[in-house]
N, C-alpha and C. Protein backbone atom coordinates (compact mmCIF):
# COMPACT_ATOMS: atom_id res chain seq x y z
N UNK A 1 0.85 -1.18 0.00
CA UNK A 1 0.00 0.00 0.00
C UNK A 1 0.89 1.24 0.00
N UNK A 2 0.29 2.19 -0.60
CA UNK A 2 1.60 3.57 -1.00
C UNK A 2 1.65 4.43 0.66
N UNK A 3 2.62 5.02 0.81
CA UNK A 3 3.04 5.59 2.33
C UNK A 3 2.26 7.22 1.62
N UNK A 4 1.51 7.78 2.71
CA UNK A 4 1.59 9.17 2.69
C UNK A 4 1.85 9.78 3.86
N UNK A 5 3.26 10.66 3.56
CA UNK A 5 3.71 11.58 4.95
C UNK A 5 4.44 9.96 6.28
N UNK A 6 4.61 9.18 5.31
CA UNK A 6 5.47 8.28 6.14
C UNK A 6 4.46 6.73 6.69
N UNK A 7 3.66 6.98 6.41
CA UNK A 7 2.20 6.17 6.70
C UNK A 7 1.63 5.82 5.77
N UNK A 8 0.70 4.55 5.86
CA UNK A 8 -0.56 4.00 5.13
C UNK A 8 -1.62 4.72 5.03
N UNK A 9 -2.55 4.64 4.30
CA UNK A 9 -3.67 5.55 4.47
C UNK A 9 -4.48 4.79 5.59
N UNK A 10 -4.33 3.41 5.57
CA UNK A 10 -5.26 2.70 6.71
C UNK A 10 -4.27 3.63 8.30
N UNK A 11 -3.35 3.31 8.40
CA UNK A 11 -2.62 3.96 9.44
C UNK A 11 -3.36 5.28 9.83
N UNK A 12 -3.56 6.25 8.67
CA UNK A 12 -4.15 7.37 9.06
C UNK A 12 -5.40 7.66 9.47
N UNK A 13 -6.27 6.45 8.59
CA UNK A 13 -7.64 6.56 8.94
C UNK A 13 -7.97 6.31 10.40
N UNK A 14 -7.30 5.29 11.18
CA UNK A 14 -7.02 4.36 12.29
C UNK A 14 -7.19 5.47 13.18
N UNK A 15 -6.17 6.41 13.05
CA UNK A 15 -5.51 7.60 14.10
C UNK A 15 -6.56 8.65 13.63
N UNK A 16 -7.11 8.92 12.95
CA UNK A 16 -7.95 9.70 12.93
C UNK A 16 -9.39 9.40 13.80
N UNK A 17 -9.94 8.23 13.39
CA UNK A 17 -10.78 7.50 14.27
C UNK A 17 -10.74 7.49 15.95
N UNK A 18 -9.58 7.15 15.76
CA UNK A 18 -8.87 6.96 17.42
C UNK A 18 -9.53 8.78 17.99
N UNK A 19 -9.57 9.67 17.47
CA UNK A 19 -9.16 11.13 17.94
C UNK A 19 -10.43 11.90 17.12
N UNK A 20 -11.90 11.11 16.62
CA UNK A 20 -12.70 12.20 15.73
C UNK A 20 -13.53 13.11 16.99
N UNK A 21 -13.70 12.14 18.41
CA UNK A 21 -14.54 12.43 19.41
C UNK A 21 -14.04 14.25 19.42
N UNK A 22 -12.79 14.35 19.33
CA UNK A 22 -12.30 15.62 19.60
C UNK A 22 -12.16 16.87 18.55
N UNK A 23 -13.10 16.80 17.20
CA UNK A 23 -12.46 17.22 16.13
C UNK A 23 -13.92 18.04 16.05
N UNK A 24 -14.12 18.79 15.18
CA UNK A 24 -15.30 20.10 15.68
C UNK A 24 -16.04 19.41 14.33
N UNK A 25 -17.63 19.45 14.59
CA UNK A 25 -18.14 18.70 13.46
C UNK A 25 -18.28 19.43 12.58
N UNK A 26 -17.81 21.17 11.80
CA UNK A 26 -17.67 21.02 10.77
C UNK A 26 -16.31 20.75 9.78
N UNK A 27 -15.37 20.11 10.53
CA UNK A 27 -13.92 19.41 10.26
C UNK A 27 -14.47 18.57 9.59
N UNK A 28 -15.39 17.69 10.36
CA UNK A 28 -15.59 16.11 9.69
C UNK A 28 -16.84 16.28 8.67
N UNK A 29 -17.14 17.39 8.36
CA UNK A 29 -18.03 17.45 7.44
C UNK A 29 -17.45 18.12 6.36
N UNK A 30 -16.48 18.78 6.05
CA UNK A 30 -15.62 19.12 5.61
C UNK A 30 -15.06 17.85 4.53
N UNK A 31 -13.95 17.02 5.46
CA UNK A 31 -13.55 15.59 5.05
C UNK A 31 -14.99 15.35 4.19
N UNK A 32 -16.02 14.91 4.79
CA UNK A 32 -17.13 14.12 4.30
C UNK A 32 -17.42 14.36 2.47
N UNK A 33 -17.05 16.34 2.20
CA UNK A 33 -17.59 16.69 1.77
C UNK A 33 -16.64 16.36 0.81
N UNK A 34 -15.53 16.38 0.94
CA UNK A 34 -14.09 15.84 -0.24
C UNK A 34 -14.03 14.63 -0.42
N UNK A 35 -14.57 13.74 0.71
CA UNK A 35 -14.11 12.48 -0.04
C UNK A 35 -15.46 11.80 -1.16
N UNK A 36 -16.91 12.91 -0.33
CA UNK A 36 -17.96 12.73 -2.26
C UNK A 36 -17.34 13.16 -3.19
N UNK A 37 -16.51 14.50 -3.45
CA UNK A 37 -16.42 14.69 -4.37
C UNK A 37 -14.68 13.94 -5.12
N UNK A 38 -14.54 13.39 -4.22
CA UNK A 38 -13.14 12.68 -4.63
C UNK A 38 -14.02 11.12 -5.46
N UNK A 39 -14.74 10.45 -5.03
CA UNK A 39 -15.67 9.68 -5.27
C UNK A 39 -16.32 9.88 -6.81
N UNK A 40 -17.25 11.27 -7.14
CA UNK A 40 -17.09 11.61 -7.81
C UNK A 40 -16.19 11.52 -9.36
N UNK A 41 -14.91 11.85 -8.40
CA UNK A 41 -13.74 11.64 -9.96
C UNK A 41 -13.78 10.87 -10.08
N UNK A 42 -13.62 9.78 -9.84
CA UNK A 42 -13.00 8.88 -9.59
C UNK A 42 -13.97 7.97 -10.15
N UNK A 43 -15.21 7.70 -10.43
CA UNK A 43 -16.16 7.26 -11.27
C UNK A 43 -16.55 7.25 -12.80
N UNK A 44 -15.91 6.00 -13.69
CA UNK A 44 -15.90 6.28 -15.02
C UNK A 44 -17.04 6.91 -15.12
N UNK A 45 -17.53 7.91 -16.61
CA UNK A 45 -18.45 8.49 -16.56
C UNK A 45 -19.05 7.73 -17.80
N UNK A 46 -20.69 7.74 -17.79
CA UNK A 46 -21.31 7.02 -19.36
C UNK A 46 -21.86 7.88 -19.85
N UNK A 47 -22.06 7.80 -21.04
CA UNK A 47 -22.33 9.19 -22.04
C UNK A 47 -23.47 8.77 -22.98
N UNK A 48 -24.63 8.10 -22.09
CA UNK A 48 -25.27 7.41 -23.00
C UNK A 48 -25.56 6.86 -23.71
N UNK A 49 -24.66 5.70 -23.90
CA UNK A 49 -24.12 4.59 -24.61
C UNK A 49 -24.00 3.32 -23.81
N UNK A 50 -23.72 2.03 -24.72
CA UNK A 50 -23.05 1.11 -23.86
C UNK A 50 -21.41 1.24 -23.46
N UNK A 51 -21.16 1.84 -23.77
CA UNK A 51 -19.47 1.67 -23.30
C UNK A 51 -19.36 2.88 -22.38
N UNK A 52 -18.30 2.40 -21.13
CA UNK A 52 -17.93 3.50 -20.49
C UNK A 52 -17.07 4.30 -21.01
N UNK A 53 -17.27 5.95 -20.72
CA UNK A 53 -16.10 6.63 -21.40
C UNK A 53 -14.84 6.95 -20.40
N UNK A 54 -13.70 7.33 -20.75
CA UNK A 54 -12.49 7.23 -19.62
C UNK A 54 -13.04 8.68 -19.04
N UNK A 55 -12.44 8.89 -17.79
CA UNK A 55 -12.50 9.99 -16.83
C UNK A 55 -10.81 10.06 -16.62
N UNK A 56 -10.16 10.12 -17.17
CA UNK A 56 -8.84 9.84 -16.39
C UNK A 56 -7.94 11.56 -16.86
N UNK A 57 -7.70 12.19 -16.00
CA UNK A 57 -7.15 13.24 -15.90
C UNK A 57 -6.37 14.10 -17.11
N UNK A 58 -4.92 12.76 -17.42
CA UNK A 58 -4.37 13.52 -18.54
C UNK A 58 -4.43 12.37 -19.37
N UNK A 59 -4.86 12.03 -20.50
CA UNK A 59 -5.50 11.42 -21.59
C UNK A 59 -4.08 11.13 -22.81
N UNK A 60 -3.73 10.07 -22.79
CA UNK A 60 -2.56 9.90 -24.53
C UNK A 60 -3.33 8.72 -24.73
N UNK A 61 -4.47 9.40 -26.09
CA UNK A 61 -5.29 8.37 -26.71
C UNK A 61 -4.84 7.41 -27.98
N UNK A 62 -5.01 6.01 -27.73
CA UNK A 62 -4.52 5.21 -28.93
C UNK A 62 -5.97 5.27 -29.50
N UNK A 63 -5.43 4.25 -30.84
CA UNK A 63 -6.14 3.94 -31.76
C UNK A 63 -7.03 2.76 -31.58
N UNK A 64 -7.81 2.16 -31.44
CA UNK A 64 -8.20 0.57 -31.43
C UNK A 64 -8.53 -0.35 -33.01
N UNK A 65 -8.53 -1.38 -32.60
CA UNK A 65 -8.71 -1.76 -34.07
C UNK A 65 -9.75 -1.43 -35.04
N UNK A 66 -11.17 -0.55 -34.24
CA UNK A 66 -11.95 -0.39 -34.69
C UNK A 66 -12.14 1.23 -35.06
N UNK A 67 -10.80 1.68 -35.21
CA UNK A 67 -10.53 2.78 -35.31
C UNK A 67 -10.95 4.00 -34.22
N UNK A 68 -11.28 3.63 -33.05
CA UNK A 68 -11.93 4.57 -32.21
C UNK A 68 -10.80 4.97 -30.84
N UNK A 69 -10.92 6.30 -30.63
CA UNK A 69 -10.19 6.54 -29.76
C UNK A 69 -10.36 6.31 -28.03
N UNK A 70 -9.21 5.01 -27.58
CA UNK A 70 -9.47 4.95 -26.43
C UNK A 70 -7.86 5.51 -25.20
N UNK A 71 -8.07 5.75 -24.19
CA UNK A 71 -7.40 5.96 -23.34
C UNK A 71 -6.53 4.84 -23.17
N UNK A 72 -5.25 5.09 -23.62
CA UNK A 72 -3.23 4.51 -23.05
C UNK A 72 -3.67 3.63 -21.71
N UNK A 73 -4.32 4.59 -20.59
CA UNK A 73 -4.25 4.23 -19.25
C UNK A 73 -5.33 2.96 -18.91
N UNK A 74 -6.33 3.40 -18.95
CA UNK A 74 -7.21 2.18 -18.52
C UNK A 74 -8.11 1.72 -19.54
N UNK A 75 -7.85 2.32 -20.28
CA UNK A 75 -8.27 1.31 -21.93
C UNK A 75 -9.41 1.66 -22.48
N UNK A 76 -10.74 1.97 -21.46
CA UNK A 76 -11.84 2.77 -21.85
C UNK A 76 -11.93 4.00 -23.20
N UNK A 77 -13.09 3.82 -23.93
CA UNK A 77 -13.36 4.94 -24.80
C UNK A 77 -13.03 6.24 -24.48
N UNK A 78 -12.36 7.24 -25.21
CA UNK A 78 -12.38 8.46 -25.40
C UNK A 78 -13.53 9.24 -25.68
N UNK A 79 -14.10 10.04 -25.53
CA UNK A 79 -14.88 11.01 -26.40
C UNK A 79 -14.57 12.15 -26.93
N UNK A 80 -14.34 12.18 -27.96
CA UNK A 80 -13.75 13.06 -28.95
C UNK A 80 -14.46 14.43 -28.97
């Protein structure tokens, strides 16, 4: 699992838990409110079709055999 700031993210969640009793509730509504919209990204998007289209940040689109442009990274359709 990747370290952030020297730690796991489970590590952090843990210690955060350990310590929310003390944290002012619009802190944790705050968090709440980033990790929807992190959720959000992070959700291929459909474009009214059957195929999902890529969501992925910075985009180097190949070709497929069917001539259509899909995303290098996770392989999903482009929309042009």
């Amino acid at each position: 699992m990747e370290k952030l700031h020297g730690h796991t993210l489970e590590y952090w969640k843990n210690n955060a838990e350990e310590d929310y009793l003390k944290v002012p509730i619009s802190v944790l509504k705050y968090i709440t409110c980033l990790e929807e919209r992190i959720e959000q990204l992070t959700i291929p998007v459909v474009v009214g079709r059957s195929e999902q289209v890529c969501s992925c940040p910075f985009v180097m689109i190949i070709r497929g055999e069917d001539d259509k442009p899909y995303c290098s990274s996770c392989k999903l359709l482009v929309d042009e």
